[in-house]
Protein backbone atom coordinates (compact mmCIF):
# COMPACT_ATOMS: atom_id res chain seq x y z
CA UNK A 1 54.85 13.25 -8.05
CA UNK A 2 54.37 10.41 -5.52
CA UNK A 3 56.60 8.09 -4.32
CA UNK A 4 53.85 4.95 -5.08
CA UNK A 5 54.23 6.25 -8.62
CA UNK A 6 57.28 5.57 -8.63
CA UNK A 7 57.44 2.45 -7.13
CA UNK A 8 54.85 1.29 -9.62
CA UNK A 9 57.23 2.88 -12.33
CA UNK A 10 60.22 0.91 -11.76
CA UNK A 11 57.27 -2.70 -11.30
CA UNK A 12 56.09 -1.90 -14.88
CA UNK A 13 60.37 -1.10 -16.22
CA UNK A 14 61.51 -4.29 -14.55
CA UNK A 15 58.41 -6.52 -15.43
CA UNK A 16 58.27 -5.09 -19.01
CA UNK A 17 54.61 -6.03 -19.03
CA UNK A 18 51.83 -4.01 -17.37
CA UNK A 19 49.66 -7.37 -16.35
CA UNK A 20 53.02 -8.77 -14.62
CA UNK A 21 53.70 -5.33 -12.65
CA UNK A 22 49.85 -5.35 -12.00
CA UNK A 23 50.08 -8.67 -10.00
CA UNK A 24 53.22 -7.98 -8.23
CA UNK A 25 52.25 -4.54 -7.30
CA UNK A 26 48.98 -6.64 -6.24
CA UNK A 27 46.75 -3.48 -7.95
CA UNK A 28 44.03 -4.08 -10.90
CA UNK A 29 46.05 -3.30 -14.21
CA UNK A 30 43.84 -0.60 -15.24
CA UNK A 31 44.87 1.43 -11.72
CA UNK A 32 48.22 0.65 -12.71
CA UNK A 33 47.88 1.97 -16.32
CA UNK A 34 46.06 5.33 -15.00
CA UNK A 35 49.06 5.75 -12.66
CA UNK A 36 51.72 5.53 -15.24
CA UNK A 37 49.24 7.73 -17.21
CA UNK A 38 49.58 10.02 -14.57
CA UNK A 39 53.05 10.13 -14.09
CA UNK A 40 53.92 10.84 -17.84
CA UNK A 41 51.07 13.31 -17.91
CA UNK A 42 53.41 15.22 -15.09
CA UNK A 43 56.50 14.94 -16.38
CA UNK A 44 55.24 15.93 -19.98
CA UNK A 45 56.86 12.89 -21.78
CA UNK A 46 56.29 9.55 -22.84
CA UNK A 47 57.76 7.34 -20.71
CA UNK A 48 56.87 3.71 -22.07
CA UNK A 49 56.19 2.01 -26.01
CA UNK A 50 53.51 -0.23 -25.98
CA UNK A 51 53.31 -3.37 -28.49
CA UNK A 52 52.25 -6.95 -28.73
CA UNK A 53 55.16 -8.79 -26.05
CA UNK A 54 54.50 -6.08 -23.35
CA UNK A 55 56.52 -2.84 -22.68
CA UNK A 56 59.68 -0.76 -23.17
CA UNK A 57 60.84 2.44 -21.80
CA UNK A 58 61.50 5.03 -24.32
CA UNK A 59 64.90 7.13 -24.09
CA UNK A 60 63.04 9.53 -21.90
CA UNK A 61 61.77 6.63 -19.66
CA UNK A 62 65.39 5.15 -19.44
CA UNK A 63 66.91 8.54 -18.41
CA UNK A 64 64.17 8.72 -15.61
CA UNK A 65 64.71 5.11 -14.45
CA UNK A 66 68.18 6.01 -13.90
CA UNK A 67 67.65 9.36 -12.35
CA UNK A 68 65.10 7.69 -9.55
CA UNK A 69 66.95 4.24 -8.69
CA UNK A 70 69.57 6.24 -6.32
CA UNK A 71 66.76 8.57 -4.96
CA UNK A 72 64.78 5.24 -3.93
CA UNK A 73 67.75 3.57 -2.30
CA UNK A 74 68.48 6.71 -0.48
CA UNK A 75 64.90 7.04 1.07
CA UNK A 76 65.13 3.02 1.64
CA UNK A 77 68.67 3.57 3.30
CA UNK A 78 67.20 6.78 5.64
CA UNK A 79 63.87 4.46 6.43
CA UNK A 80 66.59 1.36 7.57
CA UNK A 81 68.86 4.13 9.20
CA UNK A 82 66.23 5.68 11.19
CA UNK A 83 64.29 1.69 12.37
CA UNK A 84 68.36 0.26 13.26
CA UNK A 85 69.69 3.47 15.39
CA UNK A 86 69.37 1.73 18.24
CA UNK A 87 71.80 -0.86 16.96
CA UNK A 88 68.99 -3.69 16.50
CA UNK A 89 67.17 -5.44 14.27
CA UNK A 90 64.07 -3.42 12.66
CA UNK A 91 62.26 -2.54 9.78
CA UNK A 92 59.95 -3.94 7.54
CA UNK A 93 61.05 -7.21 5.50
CA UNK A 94 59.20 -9.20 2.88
CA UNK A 95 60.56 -12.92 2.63
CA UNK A 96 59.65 -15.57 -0.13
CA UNK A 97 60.41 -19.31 0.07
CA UNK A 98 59.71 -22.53 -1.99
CA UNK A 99 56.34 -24.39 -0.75
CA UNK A 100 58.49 -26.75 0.85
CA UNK A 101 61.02 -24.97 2.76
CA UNK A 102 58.01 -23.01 3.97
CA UNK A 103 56.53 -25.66 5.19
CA UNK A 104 59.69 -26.80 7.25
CA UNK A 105 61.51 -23.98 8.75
CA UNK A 106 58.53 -21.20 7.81
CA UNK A 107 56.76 -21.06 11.12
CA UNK A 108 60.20 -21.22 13.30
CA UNK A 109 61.43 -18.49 11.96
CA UNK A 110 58.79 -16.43 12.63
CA UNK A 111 58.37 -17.08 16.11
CA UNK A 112 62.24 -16.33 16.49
CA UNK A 113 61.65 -12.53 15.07
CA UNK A 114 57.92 -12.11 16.82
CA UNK A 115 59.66 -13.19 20.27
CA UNK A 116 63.72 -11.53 19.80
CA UNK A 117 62.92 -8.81 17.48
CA UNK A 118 59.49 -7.18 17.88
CA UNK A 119 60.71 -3.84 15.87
CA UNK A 120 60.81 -6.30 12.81
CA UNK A 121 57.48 -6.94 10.87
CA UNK A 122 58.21 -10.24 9.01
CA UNK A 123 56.12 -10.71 5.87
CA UNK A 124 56.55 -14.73 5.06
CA UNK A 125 55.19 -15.33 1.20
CA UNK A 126 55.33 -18.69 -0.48
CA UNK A 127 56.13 -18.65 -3.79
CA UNK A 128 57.29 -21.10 -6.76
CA UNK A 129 61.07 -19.30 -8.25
CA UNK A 130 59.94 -18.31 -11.09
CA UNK A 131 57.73 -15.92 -9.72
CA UNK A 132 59.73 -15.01 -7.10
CA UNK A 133 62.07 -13.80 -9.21
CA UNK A 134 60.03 -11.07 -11.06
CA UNK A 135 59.22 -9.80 -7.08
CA UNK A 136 62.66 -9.79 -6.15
CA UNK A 137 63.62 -8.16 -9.54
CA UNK A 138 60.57 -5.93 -8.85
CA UNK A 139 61.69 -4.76 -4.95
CA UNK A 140 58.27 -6.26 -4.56
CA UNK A 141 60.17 -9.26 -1.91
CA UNK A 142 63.32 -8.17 -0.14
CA UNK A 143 65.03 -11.59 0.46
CA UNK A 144 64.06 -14.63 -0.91
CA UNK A 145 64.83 -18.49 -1.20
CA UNK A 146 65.06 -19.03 -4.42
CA UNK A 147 66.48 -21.87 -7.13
CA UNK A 148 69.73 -21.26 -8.93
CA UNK A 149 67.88 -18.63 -11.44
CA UNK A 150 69.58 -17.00 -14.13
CA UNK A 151 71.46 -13.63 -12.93
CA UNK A 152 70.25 -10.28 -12.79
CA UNK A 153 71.85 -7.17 -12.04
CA UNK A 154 68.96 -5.89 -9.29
CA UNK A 155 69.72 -9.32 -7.02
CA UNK A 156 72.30 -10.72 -5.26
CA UNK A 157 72.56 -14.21 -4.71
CA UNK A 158 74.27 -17.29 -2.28
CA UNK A 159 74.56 -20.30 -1.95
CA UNK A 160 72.36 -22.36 0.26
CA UNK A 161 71.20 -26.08 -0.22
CA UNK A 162 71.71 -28.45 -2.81
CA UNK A 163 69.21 -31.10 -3.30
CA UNK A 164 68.28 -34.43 -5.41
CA UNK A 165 65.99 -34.40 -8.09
CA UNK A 166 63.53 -37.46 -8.69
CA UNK A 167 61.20 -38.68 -10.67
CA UNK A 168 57.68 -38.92 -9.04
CA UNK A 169 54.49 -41.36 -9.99
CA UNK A 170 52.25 -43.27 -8.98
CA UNK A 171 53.77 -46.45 -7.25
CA UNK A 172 52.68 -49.14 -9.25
CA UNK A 173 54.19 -47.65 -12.40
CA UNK A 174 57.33 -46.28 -10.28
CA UNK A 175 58.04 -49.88 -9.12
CA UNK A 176 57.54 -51.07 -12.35
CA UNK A 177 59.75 -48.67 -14.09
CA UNK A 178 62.78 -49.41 -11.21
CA UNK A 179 62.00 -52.16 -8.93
CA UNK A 180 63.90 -53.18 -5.72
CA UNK A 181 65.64 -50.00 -6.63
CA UNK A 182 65.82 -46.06 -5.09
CA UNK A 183 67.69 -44.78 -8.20
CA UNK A 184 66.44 -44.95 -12.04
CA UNK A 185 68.42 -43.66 -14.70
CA UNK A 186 67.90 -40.34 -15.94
CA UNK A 187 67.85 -41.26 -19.88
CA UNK A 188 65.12 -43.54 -18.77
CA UNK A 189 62.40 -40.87 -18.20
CA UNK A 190 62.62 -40.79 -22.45
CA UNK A 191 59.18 -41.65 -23.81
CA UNK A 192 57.47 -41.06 -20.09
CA UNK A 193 54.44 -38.87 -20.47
CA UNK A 194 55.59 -35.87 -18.65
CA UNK A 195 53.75 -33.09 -16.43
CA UNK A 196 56.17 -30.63 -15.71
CA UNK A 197 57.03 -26.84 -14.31
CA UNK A 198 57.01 -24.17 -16.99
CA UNK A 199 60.23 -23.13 -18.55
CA UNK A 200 60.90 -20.02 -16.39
CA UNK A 201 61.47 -21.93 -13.71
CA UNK A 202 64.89 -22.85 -12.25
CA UNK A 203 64.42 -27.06 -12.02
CA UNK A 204 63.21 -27.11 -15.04
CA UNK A 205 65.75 -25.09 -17.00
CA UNK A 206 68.43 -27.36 -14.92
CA UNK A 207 66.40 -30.39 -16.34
CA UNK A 208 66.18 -29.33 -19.73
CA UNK A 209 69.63 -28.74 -19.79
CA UNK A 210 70.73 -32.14 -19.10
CA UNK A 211 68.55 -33.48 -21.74
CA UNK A 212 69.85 -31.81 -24.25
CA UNK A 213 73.25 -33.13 -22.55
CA UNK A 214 71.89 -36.73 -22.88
CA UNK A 215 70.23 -35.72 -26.55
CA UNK A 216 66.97 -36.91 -25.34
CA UNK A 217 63.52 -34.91 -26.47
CA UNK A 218 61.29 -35.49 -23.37
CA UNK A 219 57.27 -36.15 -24.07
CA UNK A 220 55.81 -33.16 -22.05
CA UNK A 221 52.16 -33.66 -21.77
CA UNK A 222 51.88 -30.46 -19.64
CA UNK A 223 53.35 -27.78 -18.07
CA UNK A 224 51.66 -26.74 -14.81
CA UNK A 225 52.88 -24.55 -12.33
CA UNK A 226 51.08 -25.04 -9.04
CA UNK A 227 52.09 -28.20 -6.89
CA UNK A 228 48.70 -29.13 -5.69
CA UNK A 229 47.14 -29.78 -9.23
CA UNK A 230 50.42 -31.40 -10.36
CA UNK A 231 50.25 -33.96 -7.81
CA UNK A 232 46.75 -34.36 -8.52
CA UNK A 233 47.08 -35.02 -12.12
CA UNK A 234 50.08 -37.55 -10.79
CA UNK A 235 48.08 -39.47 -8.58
CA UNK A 236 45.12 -39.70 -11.52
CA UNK A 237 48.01 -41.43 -13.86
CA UNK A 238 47.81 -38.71 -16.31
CA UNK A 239 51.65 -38.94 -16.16
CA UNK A 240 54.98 -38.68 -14.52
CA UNK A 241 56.53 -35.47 -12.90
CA UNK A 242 60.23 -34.32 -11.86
CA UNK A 243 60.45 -32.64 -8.01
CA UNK A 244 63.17 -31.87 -5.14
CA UNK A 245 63.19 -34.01 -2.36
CA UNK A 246 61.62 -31.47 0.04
CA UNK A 247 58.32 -31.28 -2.45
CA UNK A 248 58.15 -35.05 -2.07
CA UNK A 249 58.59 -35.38 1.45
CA UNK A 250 54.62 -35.19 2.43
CA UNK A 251 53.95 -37.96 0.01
CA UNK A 252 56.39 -40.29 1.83
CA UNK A 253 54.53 -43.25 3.08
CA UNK A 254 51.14 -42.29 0.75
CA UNK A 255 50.36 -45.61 -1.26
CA UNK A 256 49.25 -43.21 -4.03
CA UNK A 257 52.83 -42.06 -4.70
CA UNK A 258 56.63 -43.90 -5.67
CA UNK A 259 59.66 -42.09 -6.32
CA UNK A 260 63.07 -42.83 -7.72
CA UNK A 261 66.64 -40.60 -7.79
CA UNK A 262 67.72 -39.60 -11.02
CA UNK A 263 71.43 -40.68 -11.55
CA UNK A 264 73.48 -41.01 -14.44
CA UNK A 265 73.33 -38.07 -14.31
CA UNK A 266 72.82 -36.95 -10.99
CA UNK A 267 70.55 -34.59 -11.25
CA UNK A 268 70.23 -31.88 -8.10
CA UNK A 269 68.58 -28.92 -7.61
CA UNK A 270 70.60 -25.83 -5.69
CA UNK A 271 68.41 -23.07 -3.59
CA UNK A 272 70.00 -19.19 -3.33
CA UNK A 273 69.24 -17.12 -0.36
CA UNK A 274 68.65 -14.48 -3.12
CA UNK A 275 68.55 -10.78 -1.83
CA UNK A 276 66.69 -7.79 -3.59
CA UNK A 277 69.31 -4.75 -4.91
CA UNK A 278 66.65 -1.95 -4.89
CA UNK A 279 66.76 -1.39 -0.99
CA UNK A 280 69.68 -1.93 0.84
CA UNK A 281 70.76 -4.56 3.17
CA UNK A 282 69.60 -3.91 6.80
CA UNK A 283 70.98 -5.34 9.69
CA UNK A 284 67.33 -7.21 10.31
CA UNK A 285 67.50 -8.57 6.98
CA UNK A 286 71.33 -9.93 7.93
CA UNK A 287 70.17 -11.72 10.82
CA UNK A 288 67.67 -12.83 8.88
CA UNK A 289 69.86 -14.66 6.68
CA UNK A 290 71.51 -16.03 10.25
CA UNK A 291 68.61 -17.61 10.98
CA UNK A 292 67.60 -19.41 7.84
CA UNK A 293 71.07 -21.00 7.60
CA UNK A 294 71.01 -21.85 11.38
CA UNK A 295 67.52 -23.53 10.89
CA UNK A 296 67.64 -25.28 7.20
CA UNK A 297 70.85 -26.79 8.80
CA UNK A 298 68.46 -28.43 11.65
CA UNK A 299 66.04 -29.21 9.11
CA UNK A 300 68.81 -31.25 7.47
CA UNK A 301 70.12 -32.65 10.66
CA UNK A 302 65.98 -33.93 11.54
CA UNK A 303 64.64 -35.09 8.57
CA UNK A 304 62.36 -32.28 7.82
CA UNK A 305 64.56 -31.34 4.20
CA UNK A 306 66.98 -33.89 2.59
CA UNK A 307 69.97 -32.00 1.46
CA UNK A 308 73.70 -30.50 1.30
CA UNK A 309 73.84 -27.05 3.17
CA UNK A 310 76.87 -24.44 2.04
CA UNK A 311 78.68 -22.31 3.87
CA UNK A 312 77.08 -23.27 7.22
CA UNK A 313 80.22 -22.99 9.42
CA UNK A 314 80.88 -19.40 8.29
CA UNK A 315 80.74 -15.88 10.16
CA UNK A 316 76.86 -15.15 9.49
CA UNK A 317 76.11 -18.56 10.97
CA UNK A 318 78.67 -18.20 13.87
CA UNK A 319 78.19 -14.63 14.74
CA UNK A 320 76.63 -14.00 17.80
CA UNK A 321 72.00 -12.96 17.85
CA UNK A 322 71.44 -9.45 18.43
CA UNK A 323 69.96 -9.22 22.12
């Protein structure tokens, strides 16, 4: 029995799908099938049912989740034990953020950890939440930024930065719909053609949720889940989309592009620094968490993201860099 296979065990259990577990693991899914395969072969049960939504693990598979979890956080916690003895940072961490908080604070960060901690290896991913989510869930991504997702029992979230919501078009139409205005009405968007996220993600959950507040039915044309084609299809006039500020902050000053805050009700958008419970928390991945805070609050304070930090003035923040 190999540690990968279990590893690719607990993708396929969390993931309950074998495509899903495929792409996080970042394997072909027939590898990942022939592993499982493999593993149940050795242990002489079944260990997953198959059937049309994906996977479950049988009783035997449950009983074997259960038995491995605290052997994997062990070997995670003797891996972090042996990288820290010398009392600083090190280890191995794999960090997701938004497109857009990437983009602003992404490349800072690293430089920080490739000049004050060389026994770190920093793996920066961009990712939209919904995804990131499954790789957190997965111990695929060890810290994340991440929208305020729905709770799960394998991460650990808190809070980070609140932002505005707005609707985004092309400027003609925007200025048509609000002129000689920055805000427009939230029950307005009613009857818009709408390209939006898909429903697993956070802003989108957060928006349906306040139309069903407002008891409006929106007119989604599409759901598409990559920011590129979205704007794409914006700036073609194929319809109207719903971003956080930090999204639309490229497009500021393009002639292709209007936007307009959504009030009435105010609708925001809060980001988790959103931690993965299947390894443990290492003092790299601690300072880690320092630094984001420290630089999302410049960000703020510059420009680069529009937004409401928490908990910046607290003990991570104000504790002293390991040297």
């Amino acid at each position: 029995m190999e540690l990968r296979q279990l590893r690719y065990f607990l993708m396929v259990k969390e993931s309950g799908s074998l495509s899903k577990a495929a792409s996080v693991a970042g394997i072909a899914q027939p590898a990942l099938s022939r592993t499982i395969r493999q593993l149940e072969e050795e242990l002489g049960v079944q260990l997953f049912y198959r059937h049309g939504r994906g996977i479950r693990p049988t009783e035997e598979g449950a009983q074997f989740h259960a038995s491995i979890i605290p052997l994997l956080r062990e070997l995670d916690q003797i891996k972090s034990d042996l990288g820290e003895a010398a009392g600083v940072p090190a280890g191995d961490i794999t960090f997701a953020m938004p497109p857009s908080m990437s983009a602003a604070i992404g490349a800072e960060i690293v430089k920080q950890f490739f000049s004050l901690y060389p026994q770190v290896k920093l793996h920066l991913v961009d990712g939209l939440s919904g995804y990131v989510n499954e790789w957190l869930a997965a111990g695929r991504v060890d810290m994340a930024v991440i929208n305020n997702a729905r709770k799960s029992p394998y991460v650990r979230m808190d809070p980070l930065l609140e932002v505005n919501l707005l609707l985004f078009g092309r400027k003609l139409e925007i200025e048509t719909l609000a002129p000689n205005t920055e805000i427009i009405p939230t029950r307005n968007i009613a009857g818009l053609p709408m390209l939006l996220v898909g429903r697993n993600h956070g802003l989108r959950r957060e928006l349906d949720a306040a139309m069903q507040k407002l008891g409006i039915q929106l007119d989604i044309k599409a759901e598409v889940d990559a920011l590129s084609p979205l704007k794409q299809l914006v700036r073609e006039g194929y319809g109207f989309t719903v971003l956080p500020h930090g999204v639309i902050l490229p497009e500021i000053g393009n002639d292709d592009f209007g936007f307009r805050r959504l009030v009435e009700p105010e609708l925001t958008q809060r980001f988790m620094l959103a931690f993965s419970l299947q390894r443990p928390t290492t003092v790299a991945m601690r300072e880690l968490a320092r630094r984001v805070r420290i630089e999302l609050a410049k960000a703020v304070a510059d420009g680069r993201m529009v937004g409401r930090v928490d908990r910046l003035i607290s003990d991570e923040v104000r504790s002293p860099p390991y040297s």
